[in-house]
Protein backbone atom coordinates (compact mmCIF):
# COMPACT_ATOMS: atom_id res chain seq x y z
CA UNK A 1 4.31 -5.98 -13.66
CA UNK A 2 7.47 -4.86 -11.00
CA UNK A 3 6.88 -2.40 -8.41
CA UNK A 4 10.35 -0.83 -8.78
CA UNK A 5 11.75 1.90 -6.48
CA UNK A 6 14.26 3.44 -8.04
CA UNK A 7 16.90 5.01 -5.93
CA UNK A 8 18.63 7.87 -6.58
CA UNK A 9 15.73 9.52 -9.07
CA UNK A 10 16.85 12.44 -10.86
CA UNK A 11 14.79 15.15 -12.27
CA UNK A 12 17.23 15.61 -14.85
CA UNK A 13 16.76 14.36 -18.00
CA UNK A 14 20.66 13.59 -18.89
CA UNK A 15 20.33 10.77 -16.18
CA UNK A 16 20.11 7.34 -16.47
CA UNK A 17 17.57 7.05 -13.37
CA UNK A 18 15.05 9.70 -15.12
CA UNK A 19 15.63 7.62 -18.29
CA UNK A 20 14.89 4.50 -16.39
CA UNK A 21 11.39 6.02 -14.85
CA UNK A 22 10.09 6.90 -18.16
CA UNK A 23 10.99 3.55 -19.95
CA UNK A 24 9.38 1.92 -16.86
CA UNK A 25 6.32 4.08 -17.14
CA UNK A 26 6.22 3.42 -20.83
CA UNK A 27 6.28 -0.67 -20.12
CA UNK A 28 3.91 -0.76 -18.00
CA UNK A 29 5.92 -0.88 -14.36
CA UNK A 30 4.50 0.94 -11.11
CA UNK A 31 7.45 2.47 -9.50
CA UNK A 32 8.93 4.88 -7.18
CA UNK A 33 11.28 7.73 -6.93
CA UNK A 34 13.58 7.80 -4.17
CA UNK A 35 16.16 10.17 -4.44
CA UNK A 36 17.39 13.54 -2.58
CA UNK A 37 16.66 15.85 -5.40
CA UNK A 38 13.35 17.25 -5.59
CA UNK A 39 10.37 17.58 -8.17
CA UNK A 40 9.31 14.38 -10.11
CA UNK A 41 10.08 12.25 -12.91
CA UNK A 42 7.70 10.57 -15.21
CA UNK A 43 4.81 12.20 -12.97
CA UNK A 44 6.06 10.55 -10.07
CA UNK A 45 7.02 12.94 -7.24
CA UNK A 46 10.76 12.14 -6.18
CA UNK A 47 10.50 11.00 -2.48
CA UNK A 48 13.18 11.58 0.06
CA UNK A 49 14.51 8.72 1.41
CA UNK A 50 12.64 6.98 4.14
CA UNK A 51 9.44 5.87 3.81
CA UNK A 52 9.28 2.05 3.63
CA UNK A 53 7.42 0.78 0.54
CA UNK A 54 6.27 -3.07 1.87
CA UNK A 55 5.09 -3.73 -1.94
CA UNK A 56 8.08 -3.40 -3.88
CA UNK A 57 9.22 -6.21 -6.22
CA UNK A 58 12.63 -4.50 -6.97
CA UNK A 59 15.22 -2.05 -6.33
CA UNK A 60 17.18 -0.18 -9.22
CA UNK A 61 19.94 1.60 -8.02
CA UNK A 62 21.76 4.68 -9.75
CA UNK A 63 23.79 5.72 -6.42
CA UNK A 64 27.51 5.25 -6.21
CA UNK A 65 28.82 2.80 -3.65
CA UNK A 66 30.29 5.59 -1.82
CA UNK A 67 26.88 6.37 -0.10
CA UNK A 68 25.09 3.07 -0.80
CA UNK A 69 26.03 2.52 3.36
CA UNK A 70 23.32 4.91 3.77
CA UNK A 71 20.55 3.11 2.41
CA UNK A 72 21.70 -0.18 3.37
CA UNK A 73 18.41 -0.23 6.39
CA UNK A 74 15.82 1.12 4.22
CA UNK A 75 16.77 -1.33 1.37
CA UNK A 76 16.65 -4.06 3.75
CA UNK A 77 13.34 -2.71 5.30
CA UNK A 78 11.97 -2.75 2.14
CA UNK A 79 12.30 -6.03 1.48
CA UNK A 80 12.43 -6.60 -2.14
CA UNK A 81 13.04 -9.73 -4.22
CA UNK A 82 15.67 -8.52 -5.86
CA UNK A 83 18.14 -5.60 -6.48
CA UNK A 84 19.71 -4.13 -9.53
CA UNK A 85 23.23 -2.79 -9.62
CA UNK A 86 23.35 -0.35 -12.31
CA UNK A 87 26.70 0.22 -14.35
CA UNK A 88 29.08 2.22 -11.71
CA UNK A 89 27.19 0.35 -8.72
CA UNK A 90 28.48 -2.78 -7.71
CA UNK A 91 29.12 -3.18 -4.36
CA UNK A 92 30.47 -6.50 -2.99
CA UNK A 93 29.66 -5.42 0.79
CA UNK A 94 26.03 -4.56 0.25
CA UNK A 95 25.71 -7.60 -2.58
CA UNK A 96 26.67 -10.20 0.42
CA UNK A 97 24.17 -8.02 2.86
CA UNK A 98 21.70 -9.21 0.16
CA UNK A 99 22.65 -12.18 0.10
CA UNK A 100 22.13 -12.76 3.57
CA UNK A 101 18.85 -11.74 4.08
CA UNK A 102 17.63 -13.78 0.83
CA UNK A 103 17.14 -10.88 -1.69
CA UNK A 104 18.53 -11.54 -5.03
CA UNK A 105 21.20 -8.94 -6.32
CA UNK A 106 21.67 -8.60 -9.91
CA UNK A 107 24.55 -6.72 -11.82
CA UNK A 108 22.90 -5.42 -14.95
CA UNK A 109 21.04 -2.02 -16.66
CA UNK A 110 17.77 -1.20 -15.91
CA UNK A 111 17.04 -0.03 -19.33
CA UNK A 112 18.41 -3.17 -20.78
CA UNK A 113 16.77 -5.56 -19.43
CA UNK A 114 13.76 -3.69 -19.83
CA UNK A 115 14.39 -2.90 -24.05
CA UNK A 116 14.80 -6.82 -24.11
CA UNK A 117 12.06 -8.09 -22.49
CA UNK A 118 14.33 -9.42 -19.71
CA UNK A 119 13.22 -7.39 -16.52
């Protein structure tokens, strides 16, 4: 199983994030919520944005590149193996920040991978 932190958690059910907690809650996947909303999803509480999780296998993001700067420490920090770039995502600067600091960046849906076996 992935620890996953998902960033940019959402409370509300119309979002791909909260979709992406339940389906990993439903296979089997520890994760966490990271996000600036509050309340939780899938009966994990949404945390704000800072604490470093040293366990985490990967990163699911479902924040616009616009804001990704601001995450671009704590990502790092957290030190995961790998990090997927939702649909709407990409981001060539923070992709090549990866790339540097050996963490594996992946273009592809969560939910996908994980309704194919592939995550």
């Amino acid at each position: 199983m992935k620890n996953t932190l998902i960033i940019g958690a959402s409370p509300n059910p119309m979002r791909y994030a909260f979709k992406a907690a339940h389906m990993l809650k439903a296979k089997g996947h520890p994760f966490v919520n990271v996000g600036v909303k509050k309340g939780e999803v899938a009966g994990v509480t949404i945390e704000q944005p800072g604490t470093v999780h040293e366990d985490i296998d990967t990163i699911t993001l479902y924040i616009g590149e616009d804001i990704q700067h601001n995450y671009y420490d704590y990502i790092l920090q957290t030190k995961p193996k790998r990090v997927i770039f939702n649909p709407g995502t990409e981001n060539e600067e923070l992709e090549s920040l990866l790339k540097k600091n050996n963490i594996e960046s992946v273009e592809a849906c969560t939910l996908v991978l994980l309704s194919t076996g592939q995550y």
